[in-house]
PDB file of N, CA and C in Angstrom:
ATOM      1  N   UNK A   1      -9.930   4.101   3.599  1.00  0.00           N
ATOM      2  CA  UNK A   1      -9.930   4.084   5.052  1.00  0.00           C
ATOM      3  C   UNK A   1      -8.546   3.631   5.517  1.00  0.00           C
ATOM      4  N   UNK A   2      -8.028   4.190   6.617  1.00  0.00           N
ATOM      5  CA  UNK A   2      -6.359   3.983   7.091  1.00  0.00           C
ATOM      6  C   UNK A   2      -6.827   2.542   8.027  1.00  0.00           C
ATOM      7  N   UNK A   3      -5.726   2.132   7.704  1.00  0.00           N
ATOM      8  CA  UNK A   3      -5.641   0.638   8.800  1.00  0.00           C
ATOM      9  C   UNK A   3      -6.013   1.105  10.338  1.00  0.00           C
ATOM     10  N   UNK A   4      -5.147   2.150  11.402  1.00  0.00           N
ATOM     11  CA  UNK A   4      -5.823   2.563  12.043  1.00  0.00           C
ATOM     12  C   UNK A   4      -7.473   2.812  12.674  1.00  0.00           C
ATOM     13  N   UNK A   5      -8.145   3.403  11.813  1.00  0.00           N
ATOM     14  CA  UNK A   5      -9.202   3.354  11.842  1.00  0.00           C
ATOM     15  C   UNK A   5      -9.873   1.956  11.671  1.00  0.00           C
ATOM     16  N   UNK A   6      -9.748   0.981  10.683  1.00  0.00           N
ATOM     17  CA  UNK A   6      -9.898  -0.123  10.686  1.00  0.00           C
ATOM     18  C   UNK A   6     -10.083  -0.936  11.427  1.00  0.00           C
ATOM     19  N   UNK A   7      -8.345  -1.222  12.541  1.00  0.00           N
ATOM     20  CA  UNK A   7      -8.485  -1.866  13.992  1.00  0.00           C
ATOM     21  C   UNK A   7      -9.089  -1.405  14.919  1.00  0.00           C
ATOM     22  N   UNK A   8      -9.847  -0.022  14.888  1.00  0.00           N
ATOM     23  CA  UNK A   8     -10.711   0.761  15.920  1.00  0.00           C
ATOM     24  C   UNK A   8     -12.048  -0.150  16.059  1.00  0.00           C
ATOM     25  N   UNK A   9     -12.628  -0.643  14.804  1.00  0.00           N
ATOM     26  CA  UNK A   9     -13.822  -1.120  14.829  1.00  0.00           C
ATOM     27  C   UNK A   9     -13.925  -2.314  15.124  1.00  0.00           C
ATOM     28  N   UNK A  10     -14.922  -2.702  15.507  1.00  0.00           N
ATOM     29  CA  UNK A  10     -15.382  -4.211  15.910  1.00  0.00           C
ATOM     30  C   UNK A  10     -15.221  -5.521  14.711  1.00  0.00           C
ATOM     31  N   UNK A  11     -15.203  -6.705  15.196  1.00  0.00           N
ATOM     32  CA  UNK A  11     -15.170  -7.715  14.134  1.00  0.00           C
ATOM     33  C   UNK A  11     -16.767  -7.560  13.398  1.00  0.00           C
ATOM     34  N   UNK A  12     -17.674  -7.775  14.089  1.00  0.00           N
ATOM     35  CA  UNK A  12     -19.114  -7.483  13.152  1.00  0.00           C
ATOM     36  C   UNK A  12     -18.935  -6.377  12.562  1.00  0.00           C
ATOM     37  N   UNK A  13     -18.787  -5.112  12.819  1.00  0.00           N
ATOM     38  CA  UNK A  13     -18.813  -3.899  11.905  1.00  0.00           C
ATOM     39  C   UNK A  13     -17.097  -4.339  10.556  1.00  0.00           C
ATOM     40  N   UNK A  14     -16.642  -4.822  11.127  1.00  0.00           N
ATOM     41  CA  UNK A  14     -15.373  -5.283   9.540  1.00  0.00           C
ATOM     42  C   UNK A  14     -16.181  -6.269   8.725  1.00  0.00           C
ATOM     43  N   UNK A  15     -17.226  -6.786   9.571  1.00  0.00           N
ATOM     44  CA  UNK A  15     -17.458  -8.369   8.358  1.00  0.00           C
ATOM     45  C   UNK A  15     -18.703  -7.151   7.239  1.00  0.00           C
ATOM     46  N   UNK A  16     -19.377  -6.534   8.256  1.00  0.00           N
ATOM     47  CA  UNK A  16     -20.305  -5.916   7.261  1.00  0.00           C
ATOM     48  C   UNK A  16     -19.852  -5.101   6.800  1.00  0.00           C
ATOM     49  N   UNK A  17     -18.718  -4.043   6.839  1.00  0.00           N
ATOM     50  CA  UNK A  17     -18.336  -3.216   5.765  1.00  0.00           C
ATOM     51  C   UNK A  17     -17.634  -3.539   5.110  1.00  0.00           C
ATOM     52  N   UNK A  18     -16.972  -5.252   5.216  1.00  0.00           N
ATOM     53  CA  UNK A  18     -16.423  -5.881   4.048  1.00  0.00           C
ATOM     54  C   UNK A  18     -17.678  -6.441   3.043  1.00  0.00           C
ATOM     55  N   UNK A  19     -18.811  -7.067   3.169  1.00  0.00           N
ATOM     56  CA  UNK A  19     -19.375  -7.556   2.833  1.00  0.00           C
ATOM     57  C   UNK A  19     -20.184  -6.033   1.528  1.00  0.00           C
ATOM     58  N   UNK A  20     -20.052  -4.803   2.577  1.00  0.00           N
ATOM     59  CA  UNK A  20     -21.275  -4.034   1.769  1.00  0.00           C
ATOM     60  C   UNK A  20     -19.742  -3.245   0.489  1.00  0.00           C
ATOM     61  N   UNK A  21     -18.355  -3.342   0.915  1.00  0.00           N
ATOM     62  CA  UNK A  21     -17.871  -3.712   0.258  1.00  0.00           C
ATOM     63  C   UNK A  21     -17.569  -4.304  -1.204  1.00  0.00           C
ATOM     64  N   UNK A  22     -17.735  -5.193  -0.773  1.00  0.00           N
ATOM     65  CA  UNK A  22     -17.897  -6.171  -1.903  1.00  0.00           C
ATOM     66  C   UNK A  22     -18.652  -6.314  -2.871  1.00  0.00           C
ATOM     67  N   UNK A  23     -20.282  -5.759  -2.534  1.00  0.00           N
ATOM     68  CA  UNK A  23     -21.037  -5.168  -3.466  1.00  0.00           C
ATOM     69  C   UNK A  23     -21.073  -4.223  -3.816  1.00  0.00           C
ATOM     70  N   UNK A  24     -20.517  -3.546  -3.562  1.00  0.00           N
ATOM     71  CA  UNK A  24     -20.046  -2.119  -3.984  1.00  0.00           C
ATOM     72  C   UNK A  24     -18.950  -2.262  -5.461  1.00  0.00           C
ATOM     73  N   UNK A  25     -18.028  -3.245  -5.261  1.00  0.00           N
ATOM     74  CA  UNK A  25     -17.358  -3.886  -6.114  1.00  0.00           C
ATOM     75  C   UNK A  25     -17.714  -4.015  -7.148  1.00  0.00           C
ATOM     76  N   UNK A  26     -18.890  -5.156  -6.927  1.00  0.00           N
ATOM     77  CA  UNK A  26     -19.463  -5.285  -8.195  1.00  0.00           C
ATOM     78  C   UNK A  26     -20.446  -4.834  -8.951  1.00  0.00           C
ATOM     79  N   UNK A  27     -21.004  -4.116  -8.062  1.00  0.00           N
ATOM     80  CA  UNK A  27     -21.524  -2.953  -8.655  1.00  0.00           C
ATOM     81  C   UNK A  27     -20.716  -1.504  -9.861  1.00  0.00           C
ATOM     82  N   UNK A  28     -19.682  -1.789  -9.421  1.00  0.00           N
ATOM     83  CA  UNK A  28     -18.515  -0.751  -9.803  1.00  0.00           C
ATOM     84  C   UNK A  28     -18.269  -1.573 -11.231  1.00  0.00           C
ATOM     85  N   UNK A  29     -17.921  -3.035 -11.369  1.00  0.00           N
ATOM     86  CA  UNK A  29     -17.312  -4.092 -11.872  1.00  0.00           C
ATOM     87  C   UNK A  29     -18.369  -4.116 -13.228  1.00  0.00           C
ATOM     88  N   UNK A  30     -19.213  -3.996 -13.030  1.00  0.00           N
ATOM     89  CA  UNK A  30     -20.870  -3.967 -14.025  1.00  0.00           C
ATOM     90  C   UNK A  30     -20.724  -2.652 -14.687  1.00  0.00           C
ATOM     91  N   UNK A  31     -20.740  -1.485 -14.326  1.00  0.00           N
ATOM     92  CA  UNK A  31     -20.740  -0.407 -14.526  1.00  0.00           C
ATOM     93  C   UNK A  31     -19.721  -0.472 -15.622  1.00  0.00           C
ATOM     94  N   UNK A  32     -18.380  -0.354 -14.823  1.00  0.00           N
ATOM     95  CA  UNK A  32     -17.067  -0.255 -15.688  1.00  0.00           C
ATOM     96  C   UNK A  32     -16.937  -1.254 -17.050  1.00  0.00           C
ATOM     97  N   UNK A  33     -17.880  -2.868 -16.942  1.00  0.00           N
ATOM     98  CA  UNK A  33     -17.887  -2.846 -18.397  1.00  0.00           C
ATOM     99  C   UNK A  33     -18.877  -2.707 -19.301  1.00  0.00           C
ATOM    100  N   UNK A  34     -19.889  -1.968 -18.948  1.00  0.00           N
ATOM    101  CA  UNK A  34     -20.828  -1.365 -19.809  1.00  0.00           C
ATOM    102  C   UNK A  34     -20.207   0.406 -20.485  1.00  0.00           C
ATOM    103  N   UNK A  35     -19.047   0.078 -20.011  1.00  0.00           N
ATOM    104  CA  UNK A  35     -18.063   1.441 -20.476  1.00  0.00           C
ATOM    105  C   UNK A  35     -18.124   2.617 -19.826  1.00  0.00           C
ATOM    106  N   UNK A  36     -18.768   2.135 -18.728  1.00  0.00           N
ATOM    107  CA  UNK A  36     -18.751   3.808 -17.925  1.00  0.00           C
ATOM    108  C   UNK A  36     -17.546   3.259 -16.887  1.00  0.00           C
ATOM    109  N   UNK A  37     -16.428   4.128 -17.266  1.00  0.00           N
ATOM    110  CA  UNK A  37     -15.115   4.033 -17.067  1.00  0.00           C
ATOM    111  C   UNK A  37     -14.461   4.971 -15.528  1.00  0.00           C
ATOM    112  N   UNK A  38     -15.186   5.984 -15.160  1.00  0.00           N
ATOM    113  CA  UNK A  38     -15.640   7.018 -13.892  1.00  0.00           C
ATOM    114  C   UNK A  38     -14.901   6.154 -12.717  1.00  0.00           C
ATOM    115  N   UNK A  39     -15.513   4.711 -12.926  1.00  0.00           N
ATOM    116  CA  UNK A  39     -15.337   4.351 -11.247  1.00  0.00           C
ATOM    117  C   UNK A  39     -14.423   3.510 -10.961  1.00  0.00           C
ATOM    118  N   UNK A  40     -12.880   3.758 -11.852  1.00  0.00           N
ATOM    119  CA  UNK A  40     -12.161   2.510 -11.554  1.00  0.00           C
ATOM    120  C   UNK A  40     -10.965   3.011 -10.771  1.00  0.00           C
ATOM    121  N   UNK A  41     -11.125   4.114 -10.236  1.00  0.00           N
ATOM    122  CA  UNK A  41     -10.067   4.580  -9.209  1.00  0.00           C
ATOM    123  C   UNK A  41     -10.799   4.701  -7.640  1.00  0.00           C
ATOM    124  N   UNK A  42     -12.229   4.637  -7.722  1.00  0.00           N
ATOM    125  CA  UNK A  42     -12.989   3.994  -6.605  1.00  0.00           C
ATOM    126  C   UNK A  42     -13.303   2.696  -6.493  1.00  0.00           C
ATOM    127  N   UNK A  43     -12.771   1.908  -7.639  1.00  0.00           N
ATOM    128  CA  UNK A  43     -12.659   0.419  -7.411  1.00  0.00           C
ATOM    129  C   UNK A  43     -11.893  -0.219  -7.305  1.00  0.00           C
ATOM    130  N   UNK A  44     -10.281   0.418  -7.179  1.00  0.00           N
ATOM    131  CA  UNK A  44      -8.884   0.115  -6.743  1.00  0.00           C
ATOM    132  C   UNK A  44      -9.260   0.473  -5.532  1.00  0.00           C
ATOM    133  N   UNK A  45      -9.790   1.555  -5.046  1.00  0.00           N
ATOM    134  CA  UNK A  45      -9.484   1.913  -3.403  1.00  0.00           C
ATOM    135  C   UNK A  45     -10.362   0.987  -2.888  1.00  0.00           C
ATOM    136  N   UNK A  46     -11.404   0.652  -3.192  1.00  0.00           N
ATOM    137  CA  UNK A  46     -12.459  -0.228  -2.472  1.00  0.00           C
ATOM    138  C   UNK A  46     -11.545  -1.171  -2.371  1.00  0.00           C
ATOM    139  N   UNK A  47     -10.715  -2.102  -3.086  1.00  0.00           N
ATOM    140  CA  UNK A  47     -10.146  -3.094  -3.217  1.00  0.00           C
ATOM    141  C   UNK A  47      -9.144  -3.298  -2.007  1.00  0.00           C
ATOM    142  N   UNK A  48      -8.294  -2.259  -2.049  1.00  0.00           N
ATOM    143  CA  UNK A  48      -7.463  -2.235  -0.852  1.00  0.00           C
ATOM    144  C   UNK A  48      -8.082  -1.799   0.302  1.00  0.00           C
ATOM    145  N   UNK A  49      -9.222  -1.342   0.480  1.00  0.00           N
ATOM    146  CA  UNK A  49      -9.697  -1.193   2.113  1.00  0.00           C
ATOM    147  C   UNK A  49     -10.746  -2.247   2.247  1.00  0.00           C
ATOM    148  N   UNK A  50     -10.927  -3.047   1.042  1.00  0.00           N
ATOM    149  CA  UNK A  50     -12.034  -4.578   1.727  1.00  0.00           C
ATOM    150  C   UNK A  50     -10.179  -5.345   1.892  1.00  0.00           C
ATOM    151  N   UNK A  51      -9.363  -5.552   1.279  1.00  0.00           N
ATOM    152  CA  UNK A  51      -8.650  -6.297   1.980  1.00  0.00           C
ATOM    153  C   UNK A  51      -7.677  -5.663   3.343  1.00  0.00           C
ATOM    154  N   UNK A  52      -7.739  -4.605   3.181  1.00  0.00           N
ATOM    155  CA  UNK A  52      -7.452  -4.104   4.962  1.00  0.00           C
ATOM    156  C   UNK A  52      -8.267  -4.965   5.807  1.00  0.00           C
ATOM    157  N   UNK A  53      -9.466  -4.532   5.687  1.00  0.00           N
ATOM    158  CA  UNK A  53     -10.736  -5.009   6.197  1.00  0.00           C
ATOM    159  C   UNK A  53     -10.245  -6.754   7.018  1.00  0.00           C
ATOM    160  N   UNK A  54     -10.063  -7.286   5.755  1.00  0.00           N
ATOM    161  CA  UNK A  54     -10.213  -8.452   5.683  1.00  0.00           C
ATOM    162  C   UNK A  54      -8.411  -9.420   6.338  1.00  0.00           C
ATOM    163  N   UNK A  55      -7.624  -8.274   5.944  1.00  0.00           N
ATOM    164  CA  UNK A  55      -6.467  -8.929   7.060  1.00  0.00           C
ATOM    165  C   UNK A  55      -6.510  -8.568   8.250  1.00  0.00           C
ATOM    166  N   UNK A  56      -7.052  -7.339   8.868  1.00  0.00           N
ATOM    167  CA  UNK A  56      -7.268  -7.252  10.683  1.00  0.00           C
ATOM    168  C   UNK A  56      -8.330  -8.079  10.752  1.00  0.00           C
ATOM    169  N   UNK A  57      -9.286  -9.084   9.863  1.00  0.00           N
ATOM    170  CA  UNK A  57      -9.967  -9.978  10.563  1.00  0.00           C
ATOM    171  C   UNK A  57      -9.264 -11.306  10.853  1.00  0.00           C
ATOM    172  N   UNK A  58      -8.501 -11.630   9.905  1.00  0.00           N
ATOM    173  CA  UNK A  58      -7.644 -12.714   9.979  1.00  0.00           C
ATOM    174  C   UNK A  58      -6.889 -12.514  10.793  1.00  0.00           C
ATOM    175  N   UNK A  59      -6.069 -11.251  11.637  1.00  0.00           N
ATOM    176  CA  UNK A  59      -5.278 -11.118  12.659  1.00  0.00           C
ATOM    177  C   UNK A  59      -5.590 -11.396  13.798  1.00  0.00           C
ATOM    178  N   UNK A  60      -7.230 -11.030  13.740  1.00  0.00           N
ATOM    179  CA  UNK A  60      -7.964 -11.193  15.296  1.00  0.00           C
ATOM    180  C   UNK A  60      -8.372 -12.615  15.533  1.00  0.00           C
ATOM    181  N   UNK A  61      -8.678 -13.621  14.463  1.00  0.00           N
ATOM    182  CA  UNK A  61      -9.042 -14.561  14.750  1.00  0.00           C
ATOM    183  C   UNK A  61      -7.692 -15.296  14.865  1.00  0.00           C
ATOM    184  N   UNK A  62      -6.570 -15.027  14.164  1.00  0.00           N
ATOM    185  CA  UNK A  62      -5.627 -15.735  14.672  1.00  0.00           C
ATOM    186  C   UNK A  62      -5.343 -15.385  16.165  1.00  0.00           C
ATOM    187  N   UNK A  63      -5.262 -14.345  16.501  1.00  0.00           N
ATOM    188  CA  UNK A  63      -4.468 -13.896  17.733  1.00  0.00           C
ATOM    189  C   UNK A  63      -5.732 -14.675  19.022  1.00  0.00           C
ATOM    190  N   UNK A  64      -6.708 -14.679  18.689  1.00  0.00           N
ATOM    191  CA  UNK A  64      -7.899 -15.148  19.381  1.00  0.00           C
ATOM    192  C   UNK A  64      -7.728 -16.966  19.793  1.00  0.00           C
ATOM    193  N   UNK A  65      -6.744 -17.571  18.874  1.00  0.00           N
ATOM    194  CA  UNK A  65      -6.542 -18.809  18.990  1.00  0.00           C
ATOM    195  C   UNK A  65      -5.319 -19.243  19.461  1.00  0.00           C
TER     196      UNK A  65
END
């Protein structure tokens, strides 16, 4: 997901698509070491769009204070 799109959405919709995110992660994280190896270029990208995610939240709550 582009940063753009990112700052489009609301702070509740970033916390939960960081959160569903994140299990997605480790879901990926389980997989990949039971040797099914498929999902570790969807678990780099997850990685960098939960922390997109997760620095326009830290921007808003700073800028909010």
């Amino acid at each position: 997901m582009k940063a753009d799109k990112i700052r489009e959405l609301d702070a509740n919709e970033l916390r939960k698509q960081a959160t569903d995110s994140a299990e997605q992660m480790f879901r990926l994280k389980f997989q990949m070491s039971m040797g099914q190896t498929d999902g570790l270029k969807k678990y780099r990208q997850l990685r960098k769009d939960r922390a997109r995610m997760l620095t326009v939240l830290a921007e808003r709550e700073k800028g909010s204070k």
